[in-house]
Protein backbone atom coordinates (compact mmCIF):
# COMPACT_ATOMS: atom_id res chain seq x y z
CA UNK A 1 7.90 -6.26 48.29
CA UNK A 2 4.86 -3.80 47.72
CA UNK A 3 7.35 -0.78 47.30
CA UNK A 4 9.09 -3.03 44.32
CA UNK A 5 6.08 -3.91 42.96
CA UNK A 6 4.96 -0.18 42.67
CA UNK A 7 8.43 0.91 41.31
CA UNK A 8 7.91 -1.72 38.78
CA UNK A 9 5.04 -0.80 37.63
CA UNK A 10 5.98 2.69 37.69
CA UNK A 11 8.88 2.10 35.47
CA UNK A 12 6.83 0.21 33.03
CA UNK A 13 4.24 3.26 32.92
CA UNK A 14 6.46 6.12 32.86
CA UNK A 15 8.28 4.72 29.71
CA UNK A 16 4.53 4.64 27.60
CA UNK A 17 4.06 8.23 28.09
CA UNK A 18 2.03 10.15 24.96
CA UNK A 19 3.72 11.19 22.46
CA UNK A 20 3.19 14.47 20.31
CA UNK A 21 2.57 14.63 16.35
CA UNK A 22 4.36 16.72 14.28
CA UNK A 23 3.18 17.62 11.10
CA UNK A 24 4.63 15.73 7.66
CA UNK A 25 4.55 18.92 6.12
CA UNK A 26 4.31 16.98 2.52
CA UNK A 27 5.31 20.55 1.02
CA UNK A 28 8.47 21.33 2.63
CA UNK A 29 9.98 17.91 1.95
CA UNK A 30 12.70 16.83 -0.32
CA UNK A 31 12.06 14.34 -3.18
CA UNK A 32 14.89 12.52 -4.94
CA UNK A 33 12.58 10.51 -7.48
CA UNK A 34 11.62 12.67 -10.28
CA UNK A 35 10.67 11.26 -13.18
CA UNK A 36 7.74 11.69 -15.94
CA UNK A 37 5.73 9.51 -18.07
CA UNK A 38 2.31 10.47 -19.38
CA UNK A 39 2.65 14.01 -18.71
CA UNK A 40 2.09 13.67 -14.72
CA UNK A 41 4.85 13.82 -12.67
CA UNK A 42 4.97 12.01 -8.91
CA UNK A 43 7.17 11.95 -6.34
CA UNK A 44 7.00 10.68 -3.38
CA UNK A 45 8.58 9.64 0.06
CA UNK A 46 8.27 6.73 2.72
CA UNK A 47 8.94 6.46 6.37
CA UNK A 48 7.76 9.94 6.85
CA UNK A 49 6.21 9.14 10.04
CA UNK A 50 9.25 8.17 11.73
CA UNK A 51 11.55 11.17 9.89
CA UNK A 52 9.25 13.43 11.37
CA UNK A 53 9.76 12.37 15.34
CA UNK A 54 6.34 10.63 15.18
CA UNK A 55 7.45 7.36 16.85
CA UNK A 56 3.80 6.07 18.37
CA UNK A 57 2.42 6.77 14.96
CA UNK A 58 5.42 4.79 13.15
CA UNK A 59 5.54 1.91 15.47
CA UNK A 60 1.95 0.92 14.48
CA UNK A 61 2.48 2.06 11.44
CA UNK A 62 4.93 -1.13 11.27
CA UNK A 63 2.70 -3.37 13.34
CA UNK A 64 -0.76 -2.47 11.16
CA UNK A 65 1.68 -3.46 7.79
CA UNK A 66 0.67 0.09 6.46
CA UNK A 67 2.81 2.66 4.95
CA UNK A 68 2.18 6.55 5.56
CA UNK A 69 3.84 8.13 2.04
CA UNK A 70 4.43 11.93 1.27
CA UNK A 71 3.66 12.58 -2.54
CA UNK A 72 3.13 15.30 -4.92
CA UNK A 73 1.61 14.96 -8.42
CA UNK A 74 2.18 17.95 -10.92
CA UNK A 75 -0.04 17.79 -14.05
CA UNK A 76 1.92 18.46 -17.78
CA UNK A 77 -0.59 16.78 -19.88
CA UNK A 78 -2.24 20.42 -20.91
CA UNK A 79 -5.54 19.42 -19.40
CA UNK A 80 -6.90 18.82 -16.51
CA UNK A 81 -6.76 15.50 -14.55
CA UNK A 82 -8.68 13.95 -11.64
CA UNK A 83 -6.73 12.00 -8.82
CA UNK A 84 -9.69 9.51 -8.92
CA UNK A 85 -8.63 8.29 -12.43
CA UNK A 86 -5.54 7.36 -11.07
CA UNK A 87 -3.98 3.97 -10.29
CA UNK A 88 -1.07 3.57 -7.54
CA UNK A 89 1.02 0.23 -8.33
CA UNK A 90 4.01 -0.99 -5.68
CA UNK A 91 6.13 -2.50 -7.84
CA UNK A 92 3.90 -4.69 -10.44
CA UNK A 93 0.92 -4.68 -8.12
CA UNK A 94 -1.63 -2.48 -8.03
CA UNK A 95 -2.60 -0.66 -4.49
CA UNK A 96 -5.41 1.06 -3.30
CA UNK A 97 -4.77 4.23 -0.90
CA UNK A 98 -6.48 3.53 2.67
CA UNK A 99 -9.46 5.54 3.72
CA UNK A 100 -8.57 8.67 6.00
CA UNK A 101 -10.85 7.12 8.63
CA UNK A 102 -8.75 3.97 8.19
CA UNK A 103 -5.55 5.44 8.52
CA UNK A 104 -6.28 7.36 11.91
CA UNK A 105 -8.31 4.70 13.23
CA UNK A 106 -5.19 2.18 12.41
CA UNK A 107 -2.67 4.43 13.85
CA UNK A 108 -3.99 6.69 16.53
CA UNK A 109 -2.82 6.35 20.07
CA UNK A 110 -5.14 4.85 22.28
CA UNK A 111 -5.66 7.45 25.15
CA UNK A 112 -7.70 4.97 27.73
CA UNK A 113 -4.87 3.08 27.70
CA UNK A 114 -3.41 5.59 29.94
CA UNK A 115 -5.56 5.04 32.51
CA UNK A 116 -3.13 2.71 33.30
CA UNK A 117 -1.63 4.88 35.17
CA UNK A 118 -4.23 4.87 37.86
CA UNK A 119 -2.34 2.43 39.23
CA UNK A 120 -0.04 5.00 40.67
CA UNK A 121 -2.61 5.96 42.79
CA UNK A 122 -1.98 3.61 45.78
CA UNK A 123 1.92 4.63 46.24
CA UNK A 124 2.91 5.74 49.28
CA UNK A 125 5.96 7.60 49.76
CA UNK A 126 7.80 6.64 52.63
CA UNK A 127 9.99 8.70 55.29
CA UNK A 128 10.85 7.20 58.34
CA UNK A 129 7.94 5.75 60.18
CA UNK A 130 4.67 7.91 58.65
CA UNK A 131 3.75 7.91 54.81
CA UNK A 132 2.29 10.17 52.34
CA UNK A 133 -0.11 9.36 49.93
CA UNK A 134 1.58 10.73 46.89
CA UNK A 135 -0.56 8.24 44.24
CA UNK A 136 -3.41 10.28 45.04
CA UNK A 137 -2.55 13.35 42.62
CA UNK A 138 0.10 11.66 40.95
CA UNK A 139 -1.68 8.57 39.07
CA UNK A 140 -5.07 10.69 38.37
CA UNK A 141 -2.59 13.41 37.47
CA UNK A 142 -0.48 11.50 34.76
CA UNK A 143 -3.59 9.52 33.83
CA UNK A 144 -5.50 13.06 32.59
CA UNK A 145 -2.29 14.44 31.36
CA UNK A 146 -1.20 11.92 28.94
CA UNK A 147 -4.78 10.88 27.66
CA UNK A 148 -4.82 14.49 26.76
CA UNK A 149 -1.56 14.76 25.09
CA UNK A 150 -2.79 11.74 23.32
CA UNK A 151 -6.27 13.18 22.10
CA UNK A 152 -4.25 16.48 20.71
CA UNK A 153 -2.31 14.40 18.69
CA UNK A 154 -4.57 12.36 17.09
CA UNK A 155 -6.74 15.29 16.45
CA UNK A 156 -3.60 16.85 14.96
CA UNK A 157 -3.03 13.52 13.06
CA UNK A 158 -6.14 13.48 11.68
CA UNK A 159 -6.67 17.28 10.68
CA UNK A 160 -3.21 16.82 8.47
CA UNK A 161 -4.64 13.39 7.02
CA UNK A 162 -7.70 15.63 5.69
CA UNK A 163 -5.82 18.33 4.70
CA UNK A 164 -3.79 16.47 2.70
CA UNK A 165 -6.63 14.54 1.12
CA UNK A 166 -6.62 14.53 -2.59
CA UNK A 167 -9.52 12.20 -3.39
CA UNK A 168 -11.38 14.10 -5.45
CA UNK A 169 -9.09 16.29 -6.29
CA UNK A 170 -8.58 18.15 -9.77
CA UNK A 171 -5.46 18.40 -10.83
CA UNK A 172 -5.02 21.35 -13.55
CA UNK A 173 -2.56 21.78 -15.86
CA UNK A 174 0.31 22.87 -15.00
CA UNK A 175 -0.30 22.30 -11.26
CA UNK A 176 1.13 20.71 -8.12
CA UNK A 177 -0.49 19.00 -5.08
CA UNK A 178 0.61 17.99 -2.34
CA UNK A 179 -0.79 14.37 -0.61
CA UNK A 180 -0.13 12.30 2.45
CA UNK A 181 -1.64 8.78 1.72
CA UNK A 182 -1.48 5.32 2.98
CA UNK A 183 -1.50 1.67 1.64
CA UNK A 184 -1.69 -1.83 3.35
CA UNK A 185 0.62 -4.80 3.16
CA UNK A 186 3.17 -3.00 0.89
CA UNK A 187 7.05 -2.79 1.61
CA UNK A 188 9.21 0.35 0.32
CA UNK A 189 8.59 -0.76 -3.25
CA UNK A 190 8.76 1.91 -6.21
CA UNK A 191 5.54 3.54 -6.39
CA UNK A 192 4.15 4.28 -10.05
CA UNK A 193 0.90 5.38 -10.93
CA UNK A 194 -1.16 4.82 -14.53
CA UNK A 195 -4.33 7.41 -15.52
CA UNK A 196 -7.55 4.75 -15.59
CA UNK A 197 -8.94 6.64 -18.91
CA UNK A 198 -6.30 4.89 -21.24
CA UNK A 199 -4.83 1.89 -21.73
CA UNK A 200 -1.84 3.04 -23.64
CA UNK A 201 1.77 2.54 -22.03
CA UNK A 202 2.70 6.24 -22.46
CA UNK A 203 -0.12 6.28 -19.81
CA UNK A 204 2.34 4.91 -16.66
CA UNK A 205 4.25 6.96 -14.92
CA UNK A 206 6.83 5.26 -13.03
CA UNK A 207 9.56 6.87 -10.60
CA UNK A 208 12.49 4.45 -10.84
């Protein structure tokens, strides 16, 4: 009964090993929506998460309701504009980009959770009528070697989220930047975005 018990729970940890991040890259994608209104152009692209082979990061990207999104933004208007006088709308309704903080915070893995595998440490390996102790370097062992994985990613994870920061950003004309942003409680809905210094329509600029 103890030797099931410890394969169970080996099972169960050895299938919520660490995973890796790999960078979105925002630059190198493809965009199909290309459209202009205004005299900035943006495109942009969901589920980039997942497309990249980030699964931990996507599957609480799903469970936090948030949406990671690749996007560039090339200025046309002839003068320079600021990303901060910019308005993202989902549809009809307006959104507000997440804080980097909030993003990472949201979606990191959680590296103690890995102690979890401490409970390896017990198992005994069994041949004939002596034992040996193999828990001892193996649940310490995993334990270290996943919450590390873990900590490199989200470092990773994070150093891409404030590389591809754009508040503040200047946008000149004639220019393209390149963004990784997130919103809350939005579904794949087109994304449009409207300059805050007019109130004129030719101010929208919608990708449908």
């Amino acid at each position: 009964m103890k030797s099931l018990s410890m394969l169970l729970i080996s099972t169960v940890l050895f299938t919520s090993c660490a995973g890796s991040y790999y960078a979105i890259n925002p630059e190198r994608l493809n965009y199909t929506a290309k459209a202009e209104k205004g005299g900035v152009l943006l495109n942009y692209r969901y589920a980039v998460l997942e497309q990249r082979g980030n699964k931990k990061y996507a599957k609480k990207e799903t469970k936090k309701h948030i949406r990671v999104v690749a996007i560039n933004l090339t200025n046309t208007t002839g003068k320079p504009v600021s990303y901060n006088d910019m308005s993202f709308y989902a549809g009809d309704k307006e959104v507000f980009p997440l804080e980097i903080n909030t993003i990472h915070r949201e979606l990191k893995q959680a590296a103690a959770s890995y102690l979890l595998f401490l409970f390896l440490t017990p198992m005994n390996l069994y041949t004939g009528n002596s034992s040996i102790p193999i828990g001892l370097g193996l649940g310490p062992g995993i334990a270290a070697s996943n919450m590390s994985r873990a900590a490199r990613a989200n470092n990773s994870f994070k150093e891409e989220l404030l590389e591809k920061d754009l508040t503040n950003a200047v946008i000149h004309s004639g220019e393209t930047v390149y963004g990784v942003i997130g919103f809350r409680g939005i579904s794949y809905d087109p994304l449009s975005i409207k300059l805050k210094t007019t109130d004129t329509d030719d101010s929208m600029i919608n990708t449908n």
